[in-house]
Protein backbone atom coordinates (compact mmCIF):
# COMPACT_ATOMS: atom_id res chain seq x y z
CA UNK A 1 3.44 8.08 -7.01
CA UNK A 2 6.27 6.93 -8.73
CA UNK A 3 3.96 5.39 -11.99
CA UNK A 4 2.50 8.95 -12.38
CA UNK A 5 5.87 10.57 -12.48
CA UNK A 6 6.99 7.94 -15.69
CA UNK A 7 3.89 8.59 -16.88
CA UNK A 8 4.34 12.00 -17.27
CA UNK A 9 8.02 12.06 -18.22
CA UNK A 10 7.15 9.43 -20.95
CA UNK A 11 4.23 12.25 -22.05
CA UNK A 12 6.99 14.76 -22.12
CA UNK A 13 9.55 11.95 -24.20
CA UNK A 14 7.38 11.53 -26.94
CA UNK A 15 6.39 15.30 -27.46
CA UNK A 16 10.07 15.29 -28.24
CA UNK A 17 11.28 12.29 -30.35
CA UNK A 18 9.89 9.70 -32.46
CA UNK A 19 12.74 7.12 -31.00
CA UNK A 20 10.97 3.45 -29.65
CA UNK A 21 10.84 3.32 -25.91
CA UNK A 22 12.71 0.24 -24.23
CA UNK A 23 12.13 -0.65 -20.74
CA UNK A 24 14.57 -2.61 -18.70
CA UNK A 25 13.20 -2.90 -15.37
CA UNK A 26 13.89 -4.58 -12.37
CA UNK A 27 12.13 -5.59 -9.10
CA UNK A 28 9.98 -3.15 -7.97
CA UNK A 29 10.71 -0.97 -11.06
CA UNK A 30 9.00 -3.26 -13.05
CA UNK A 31 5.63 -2.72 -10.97
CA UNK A 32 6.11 0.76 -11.33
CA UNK A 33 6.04 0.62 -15.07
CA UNK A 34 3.25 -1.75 -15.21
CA UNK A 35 1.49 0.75 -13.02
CA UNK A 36 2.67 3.42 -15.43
CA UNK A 37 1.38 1.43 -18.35
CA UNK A 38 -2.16 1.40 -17.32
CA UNK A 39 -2.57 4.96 -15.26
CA UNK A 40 -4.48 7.70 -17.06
CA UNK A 41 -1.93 10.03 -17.56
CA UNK A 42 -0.35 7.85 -20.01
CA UNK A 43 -0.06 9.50 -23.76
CA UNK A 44 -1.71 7.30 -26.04
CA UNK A 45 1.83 7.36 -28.31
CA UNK A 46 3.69 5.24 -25.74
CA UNK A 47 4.12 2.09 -26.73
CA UNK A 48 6.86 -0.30 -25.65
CA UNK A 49 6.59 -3.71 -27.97
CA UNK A 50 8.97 -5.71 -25.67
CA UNK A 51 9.86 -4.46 -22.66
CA UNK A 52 12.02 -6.64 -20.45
CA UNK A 53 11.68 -7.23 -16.67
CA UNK A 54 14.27 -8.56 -14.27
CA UNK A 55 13.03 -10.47 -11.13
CA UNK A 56 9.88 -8.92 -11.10
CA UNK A 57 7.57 -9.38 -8.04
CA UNK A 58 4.19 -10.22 -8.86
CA UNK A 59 1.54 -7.94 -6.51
CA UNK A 60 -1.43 -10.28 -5.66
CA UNK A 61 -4.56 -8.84 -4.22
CA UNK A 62 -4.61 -10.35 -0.36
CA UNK A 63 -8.73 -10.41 -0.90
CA UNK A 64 -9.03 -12.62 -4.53
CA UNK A 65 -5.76 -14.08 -4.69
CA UNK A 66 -5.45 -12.43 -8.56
CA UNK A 67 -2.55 -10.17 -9.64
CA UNK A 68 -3.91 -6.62 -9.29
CA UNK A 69 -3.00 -5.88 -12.94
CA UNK A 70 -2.47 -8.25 -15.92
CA UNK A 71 0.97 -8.13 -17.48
CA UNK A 72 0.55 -7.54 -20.75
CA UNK A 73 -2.03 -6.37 -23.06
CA UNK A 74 -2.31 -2.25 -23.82
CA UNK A 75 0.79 -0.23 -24.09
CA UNK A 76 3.05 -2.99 -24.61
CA UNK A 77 3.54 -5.89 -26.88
CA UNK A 78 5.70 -9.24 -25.66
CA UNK A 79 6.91 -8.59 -22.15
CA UNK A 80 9.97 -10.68 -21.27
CA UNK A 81 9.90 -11.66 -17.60
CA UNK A 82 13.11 -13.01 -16.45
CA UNK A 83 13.01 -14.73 -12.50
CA UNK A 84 14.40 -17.41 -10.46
CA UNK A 85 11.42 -20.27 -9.20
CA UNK A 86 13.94 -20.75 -6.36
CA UNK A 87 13.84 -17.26 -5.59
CA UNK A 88 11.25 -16.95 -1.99
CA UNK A 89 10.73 -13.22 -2.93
């Protein structure tokens, strides 16, 4: 799954550097970081205080009619969600 694979890269970045992460995502990507954000494999040093999302497609759970994960609290600070309301996406 793509979110395990940027888990595990962003395991491998900050064995290596003390530099910020910044996440510009867009679409799908953004799901996949979210996904990232909250999966397991996630070191506890990544931390991302504003990431910034482009168009960003919302998954809602078919059953409650509730996004599937909360954007937001954890791993990251302010998230910045850019979108169009006239977009039918």
């Amino acid at each position: 799954m793509a979110a395990d694979d940027l888990a595990t890269y962003l395991k491998t970045l900050v064995s290596v550097t003390s530099e910020p992460q910044r996440f510009v995502a867009h679409s799908h990507g953004c799901n996949v970081v979210e996904h990232a954000r909250i999966c397991p494999k996630l070191d506890h040093r990544v931390y991302n205080k504003q990431p910034v999302y482009l168009a960003c497609p919302r998954v809602i759970s078919a059953h409650s009619g509730e996004p599937l994960y909360p954007l937001g609290p954890g791993k990251f600070g302010v998230i910045h969600n850019f979108y169009s309301e006239k977009d039918p996406v």
